[in-house]
C-alpha atoms as a PDB file:
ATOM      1  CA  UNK A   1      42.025  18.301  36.024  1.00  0.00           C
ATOM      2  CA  UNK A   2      42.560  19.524  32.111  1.00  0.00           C
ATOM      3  CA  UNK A   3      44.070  17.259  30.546  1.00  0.00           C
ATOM      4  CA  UNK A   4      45.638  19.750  27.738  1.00  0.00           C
ATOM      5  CA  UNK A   5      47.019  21.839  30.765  1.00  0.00           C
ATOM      6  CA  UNK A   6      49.521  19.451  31.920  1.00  0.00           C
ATOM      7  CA  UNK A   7      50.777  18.349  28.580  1.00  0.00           C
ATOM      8  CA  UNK A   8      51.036  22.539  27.084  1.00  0.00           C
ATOM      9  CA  UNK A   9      52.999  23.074  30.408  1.00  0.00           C
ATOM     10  CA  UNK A  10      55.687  20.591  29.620  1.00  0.00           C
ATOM     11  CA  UNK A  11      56.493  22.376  26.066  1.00  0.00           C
ATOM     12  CA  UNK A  12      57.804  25.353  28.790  1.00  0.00           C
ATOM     13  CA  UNK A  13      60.805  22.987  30.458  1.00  0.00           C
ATOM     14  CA  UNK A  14      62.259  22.310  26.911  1.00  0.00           C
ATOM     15  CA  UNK A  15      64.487  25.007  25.690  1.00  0.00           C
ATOM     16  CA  UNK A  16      63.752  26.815  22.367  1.00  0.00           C
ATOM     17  CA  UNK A  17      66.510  25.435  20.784  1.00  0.00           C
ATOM     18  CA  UNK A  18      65.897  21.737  21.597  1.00  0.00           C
ATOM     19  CA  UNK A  19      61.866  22.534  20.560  1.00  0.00           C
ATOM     20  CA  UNK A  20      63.594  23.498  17.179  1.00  0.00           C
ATOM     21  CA  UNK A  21      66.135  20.670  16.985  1.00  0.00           C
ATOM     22  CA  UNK A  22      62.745  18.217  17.473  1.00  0.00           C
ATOM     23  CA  UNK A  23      60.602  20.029  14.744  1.00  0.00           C
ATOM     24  CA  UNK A  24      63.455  19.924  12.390  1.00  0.00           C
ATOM     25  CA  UNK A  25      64.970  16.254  12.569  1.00  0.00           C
ATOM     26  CA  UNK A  26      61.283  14.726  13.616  1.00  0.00           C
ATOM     27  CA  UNK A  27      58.562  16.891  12.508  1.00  0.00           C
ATOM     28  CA  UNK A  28      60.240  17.634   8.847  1.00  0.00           C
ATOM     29  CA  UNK A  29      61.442  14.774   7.487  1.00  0.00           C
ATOM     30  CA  UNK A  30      57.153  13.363   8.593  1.00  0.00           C
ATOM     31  CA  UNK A  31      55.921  16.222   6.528  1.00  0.00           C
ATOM     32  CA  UNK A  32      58.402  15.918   4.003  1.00  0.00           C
ATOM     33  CA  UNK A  33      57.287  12.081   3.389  1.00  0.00           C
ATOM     34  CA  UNK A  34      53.533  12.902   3.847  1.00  0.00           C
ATOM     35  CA  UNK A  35      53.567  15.407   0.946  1.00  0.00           C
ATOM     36  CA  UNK A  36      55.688  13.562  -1.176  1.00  0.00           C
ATOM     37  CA  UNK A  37      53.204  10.397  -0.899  1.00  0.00           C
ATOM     38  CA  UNK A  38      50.106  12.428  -1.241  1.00  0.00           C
ATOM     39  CA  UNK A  39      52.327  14.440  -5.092  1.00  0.00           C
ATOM     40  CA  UNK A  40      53.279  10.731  -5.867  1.00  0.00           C
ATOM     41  CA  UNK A  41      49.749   9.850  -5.718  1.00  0.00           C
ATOM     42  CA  UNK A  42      48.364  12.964  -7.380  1.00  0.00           C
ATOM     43  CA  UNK A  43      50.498  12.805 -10.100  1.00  0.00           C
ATOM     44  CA  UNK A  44      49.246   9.500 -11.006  1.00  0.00           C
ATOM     45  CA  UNK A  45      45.982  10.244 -10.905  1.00  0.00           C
ATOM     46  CA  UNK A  46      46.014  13.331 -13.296  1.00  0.00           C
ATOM     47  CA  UNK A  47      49.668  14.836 -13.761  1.00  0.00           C
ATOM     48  CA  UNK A  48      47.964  18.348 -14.948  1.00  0.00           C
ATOM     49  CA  UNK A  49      45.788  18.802 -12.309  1.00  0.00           C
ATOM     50  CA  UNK A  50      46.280  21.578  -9.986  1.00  0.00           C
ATOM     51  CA  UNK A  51      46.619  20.008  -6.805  1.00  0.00           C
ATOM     52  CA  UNK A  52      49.002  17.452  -7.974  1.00  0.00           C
ATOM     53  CA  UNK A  53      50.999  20.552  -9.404  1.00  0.00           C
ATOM     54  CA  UNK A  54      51.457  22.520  -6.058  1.00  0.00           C
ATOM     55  CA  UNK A  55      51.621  19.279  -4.112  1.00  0.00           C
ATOM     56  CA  UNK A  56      54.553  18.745  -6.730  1.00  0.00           C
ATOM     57  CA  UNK A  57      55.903  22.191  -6.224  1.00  0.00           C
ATOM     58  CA  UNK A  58      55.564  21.872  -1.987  1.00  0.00           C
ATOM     59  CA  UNK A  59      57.458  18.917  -2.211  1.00  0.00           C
ATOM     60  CA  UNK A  60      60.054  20.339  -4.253  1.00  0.00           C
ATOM     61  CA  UNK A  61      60.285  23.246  -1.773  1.00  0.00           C
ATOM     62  CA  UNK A  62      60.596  20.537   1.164  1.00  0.00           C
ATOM     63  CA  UNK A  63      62.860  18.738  -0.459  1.00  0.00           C
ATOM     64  CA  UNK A  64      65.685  21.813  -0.901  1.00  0.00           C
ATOM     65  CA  UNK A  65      64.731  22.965   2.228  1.00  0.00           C
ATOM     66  CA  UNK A  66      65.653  19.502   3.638  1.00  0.00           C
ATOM     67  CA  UNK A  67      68.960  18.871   1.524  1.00  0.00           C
ATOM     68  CA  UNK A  68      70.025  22.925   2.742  1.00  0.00           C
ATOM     69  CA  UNK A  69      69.625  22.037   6.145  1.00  0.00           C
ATOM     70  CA  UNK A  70      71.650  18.723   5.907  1.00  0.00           C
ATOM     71  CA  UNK A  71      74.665  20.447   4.130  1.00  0.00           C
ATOM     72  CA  UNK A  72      74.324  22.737   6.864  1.00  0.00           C
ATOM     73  CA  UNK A  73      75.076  20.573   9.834  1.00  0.00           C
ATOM     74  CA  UNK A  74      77.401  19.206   7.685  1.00  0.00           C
ATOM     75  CA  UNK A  75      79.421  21.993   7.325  1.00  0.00           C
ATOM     76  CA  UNK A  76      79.337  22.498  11.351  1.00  0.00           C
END
């Protein structure tokens, strides 16, 4: 018995919109803390450098994207 077969199987019983709910209040706010660790980091290692510049810039993207969502389901 697969092992990955019964565990890609159980994505199918969860409705799309609770699959989105989970990557948007679990899966973002990870990702939005593992890039802004990894800029912080960068940044202090060489500020100019170009991957502490687009880690910079991806998590100022994350960051909006984040706060738009919140005001969002404020709103609601």
């Amino acid at each position: 018995m697969s092992d990955q077969g019964g565990r890609g199987d159980m994505w199918l019983f969860l409705s799309r919109r609770l699959r989105m709910w989970l990557l948007l209040a679990i899966g973002l706010p990870l990702a939005r803390a593992v890039v802004h660790r990894l800029a912080v980091a960068a940044a202090s290692r060489n500020p100019q450098a170009r991957p502490a510049r687009v880690l910079g810039s991806a998590d100022s993207a994350l960051t909006r994207f984040t706060e738009r969502t919140r005001r969002r389901s404020r709103k609601r």
